[in-house]
Protein backbone atom coordinates (compact mmCIF):
# COMPACT_ATOMS: atom_id res chain seq x y z
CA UNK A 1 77.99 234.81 -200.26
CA UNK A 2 74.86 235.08 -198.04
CA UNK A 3 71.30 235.45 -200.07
CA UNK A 4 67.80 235.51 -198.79
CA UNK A 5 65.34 234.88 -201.21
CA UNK A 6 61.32 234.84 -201.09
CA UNK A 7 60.28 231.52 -201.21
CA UNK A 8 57.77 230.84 -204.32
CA UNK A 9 54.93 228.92 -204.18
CA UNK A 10 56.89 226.04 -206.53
CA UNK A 11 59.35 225.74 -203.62
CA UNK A 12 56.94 225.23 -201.16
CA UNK A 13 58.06 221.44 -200.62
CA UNK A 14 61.40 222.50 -200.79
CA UNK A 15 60.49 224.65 -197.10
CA UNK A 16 58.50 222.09 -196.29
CA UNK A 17 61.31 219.44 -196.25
CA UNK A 18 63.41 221.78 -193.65
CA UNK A 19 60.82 222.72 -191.46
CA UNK A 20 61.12 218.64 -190.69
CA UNK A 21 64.94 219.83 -190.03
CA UNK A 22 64.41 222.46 -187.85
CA UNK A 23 61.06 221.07 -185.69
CA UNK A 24 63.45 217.80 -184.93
CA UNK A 25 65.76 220.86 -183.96
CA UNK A 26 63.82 222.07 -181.78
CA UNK A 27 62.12 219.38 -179.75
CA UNK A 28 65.49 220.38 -177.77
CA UNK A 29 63.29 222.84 -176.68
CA UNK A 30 59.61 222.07 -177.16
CA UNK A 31 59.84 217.87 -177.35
CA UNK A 32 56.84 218.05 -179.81
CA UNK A 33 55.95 214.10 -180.84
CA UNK A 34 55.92 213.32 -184.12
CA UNK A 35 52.13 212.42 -186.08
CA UNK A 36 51.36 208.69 -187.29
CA UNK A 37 53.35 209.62 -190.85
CA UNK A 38 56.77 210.10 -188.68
CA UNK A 39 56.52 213.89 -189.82
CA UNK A 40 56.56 216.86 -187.73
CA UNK A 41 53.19 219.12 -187.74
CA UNK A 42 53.13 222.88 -188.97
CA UNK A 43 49.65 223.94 -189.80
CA UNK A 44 50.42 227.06 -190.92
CA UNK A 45 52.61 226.33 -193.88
CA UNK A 46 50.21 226.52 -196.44
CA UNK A 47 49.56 230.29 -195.45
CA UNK A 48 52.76 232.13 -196.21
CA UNK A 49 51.47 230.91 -200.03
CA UNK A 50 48.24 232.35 -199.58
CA UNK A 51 48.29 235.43 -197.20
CA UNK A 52 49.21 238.71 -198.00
CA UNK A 53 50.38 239.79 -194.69
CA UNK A 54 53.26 236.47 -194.48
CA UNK A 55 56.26 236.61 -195.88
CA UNK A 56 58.60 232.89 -196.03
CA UNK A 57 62.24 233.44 -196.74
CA UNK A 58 65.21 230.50 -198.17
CA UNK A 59 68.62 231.39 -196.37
CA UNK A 60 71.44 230.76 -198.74
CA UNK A 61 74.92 230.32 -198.64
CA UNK A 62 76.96 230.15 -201.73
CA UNK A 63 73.72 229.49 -203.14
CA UNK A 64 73.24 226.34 -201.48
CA UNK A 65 70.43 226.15 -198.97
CA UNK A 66 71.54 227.12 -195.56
CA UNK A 67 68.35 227.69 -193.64
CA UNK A 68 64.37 230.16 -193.52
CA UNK A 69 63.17 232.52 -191.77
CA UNK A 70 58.86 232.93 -191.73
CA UNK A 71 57.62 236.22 -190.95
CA UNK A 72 53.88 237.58 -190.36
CA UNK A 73 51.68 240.27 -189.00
CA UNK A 74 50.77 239.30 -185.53
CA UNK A 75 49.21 241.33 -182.81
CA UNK A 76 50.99 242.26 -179.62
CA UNK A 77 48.87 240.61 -176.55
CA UNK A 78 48.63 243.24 -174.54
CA UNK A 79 48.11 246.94 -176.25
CA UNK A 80 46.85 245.21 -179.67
CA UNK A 81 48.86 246.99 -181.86
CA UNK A 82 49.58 244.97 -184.94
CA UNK A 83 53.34 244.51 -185.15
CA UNK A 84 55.72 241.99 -187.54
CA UNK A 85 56.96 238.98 -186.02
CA UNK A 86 59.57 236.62 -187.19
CA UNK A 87 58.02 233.44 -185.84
CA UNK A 88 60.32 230.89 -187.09
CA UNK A 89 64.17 231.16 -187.74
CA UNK A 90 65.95 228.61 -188.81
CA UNK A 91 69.87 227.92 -190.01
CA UNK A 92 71.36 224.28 -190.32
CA UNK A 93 73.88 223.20 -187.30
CA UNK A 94 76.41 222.67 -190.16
CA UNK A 95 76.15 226.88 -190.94
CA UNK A 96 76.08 228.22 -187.36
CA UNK A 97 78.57 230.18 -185.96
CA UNK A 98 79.27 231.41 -189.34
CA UNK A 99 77.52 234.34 -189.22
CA UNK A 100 74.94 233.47 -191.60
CA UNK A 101 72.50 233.56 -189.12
CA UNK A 102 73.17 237.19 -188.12
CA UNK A 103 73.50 238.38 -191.69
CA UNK A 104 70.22 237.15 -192.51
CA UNK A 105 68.28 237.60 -188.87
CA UNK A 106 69.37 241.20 -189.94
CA UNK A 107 68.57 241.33 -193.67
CA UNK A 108 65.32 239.96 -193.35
CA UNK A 109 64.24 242.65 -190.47
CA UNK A 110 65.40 245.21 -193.14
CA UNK A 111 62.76 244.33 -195.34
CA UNK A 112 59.59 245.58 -193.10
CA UNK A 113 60.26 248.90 -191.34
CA UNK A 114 58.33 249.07 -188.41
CA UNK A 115 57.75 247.45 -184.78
CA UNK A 116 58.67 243.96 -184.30
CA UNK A 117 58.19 241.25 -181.95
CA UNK A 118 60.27 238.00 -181.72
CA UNK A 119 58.64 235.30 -179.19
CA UNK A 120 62.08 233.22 -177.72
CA UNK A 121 60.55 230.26 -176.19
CA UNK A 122 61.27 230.25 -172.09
CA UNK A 123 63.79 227.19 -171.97
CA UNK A 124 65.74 228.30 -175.29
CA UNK A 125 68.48 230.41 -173.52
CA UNK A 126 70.90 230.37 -176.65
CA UNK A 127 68.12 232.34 -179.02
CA UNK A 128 67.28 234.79 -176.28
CA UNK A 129 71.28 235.99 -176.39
CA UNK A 130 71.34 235.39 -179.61
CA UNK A 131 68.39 237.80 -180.52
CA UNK A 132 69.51 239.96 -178.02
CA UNK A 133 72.91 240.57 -179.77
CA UNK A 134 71.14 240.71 -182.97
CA UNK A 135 69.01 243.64 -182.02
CA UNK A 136 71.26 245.94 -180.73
CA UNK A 137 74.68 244.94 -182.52
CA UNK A 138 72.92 244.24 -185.75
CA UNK A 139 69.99 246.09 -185.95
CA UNK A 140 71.13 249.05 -183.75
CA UNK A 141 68.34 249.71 -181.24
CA UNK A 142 66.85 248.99 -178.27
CA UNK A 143 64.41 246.56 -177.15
CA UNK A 144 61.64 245.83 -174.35
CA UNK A 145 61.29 242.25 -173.34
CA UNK A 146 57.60 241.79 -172.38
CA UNK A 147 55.60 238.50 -171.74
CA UNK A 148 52.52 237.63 -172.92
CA UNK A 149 49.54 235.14 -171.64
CA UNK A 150 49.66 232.89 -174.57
CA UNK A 151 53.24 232.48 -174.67
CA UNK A 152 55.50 230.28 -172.58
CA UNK A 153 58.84 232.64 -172.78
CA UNK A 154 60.43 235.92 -173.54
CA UNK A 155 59.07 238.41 -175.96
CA UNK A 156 61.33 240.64 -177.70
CA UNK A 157 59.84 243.81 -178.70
CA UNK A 158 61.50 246.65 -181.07
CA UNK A 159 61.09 249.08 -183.89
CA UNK A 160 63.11 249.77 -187.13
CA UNK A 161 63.25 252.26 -189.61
């Protein structure tokens, strides 16, 4: 069984820990160095504890920890229309291909109604097809894929019910 839970503020290590998992995950991608404690940087942690408008999910499988998903409200570059983005998604190599990423990519974007935007970094070809899928096989609409100045990749831009 697939949950996704909020994260609470006494679990905040807990997401902590795997955003170590997934940022070593993703220097595949972005080959980010690590700082002088041997620990990958994310600023913005702390916020999703503090900030009304962010929203930090635990991905669970058979109640054991499977993965997170970080959502905000972000502006879109170009028209400034405020808009929710999932900025980081994240499910353990050991529960991909499972469909546990799909169940909660789509789960989580039911929670906020609205217009979305999902920023797939340019050299990351396997999220672009796998957000892709997600959207219209998942979700059920369409998309625009749009690029903006302060963003090295594709944004995916759509709007749920």
């Amino acid at each position: 069984m697939i949950s996704i839970d909020k994260v609470q503020l006494d679990e905040k290590q807990v997401l902590r820990n795997l955003m170590q998992l997934y940022k070593y995950d993703f220097t595949e991608y972005d080959p980010e160095d690590l700082d002088l404690m041997g620990l990958y940087d994310y600023p913005y942690l702390d916020y999703y504890f503090v900030e009304s408008d962010r929203y930090a999910y635990f991905i669970r499988f058979n109640g054991v920890l499977a993965g997170f998903a970080l959502v905000r409200y972000a502006e879109l570059e170009l028209t400034k229309e405020t808009v929710l983005e999932l900025v980081e998604f994240f499910v353990l190599k050991k529960y991909r291909r499972e469909g546990i990423g799909s169940y909660a990519a789509r789960d989580i974007i039911s929670k906020h109604s609205g217009k979305w935007k999902i920023g797939v970094i340019s050299s990351n070809d396997p999220a672009l097809s796998f957000w892709r899928k997600i959207i219209h096989t998942k979700v059920g609409v369409s998309h625009e894929e749009i690029k903006e100045n302060s963003w090295d990749g594709t944004i995916l831009v759509f709007e749920t019910k």
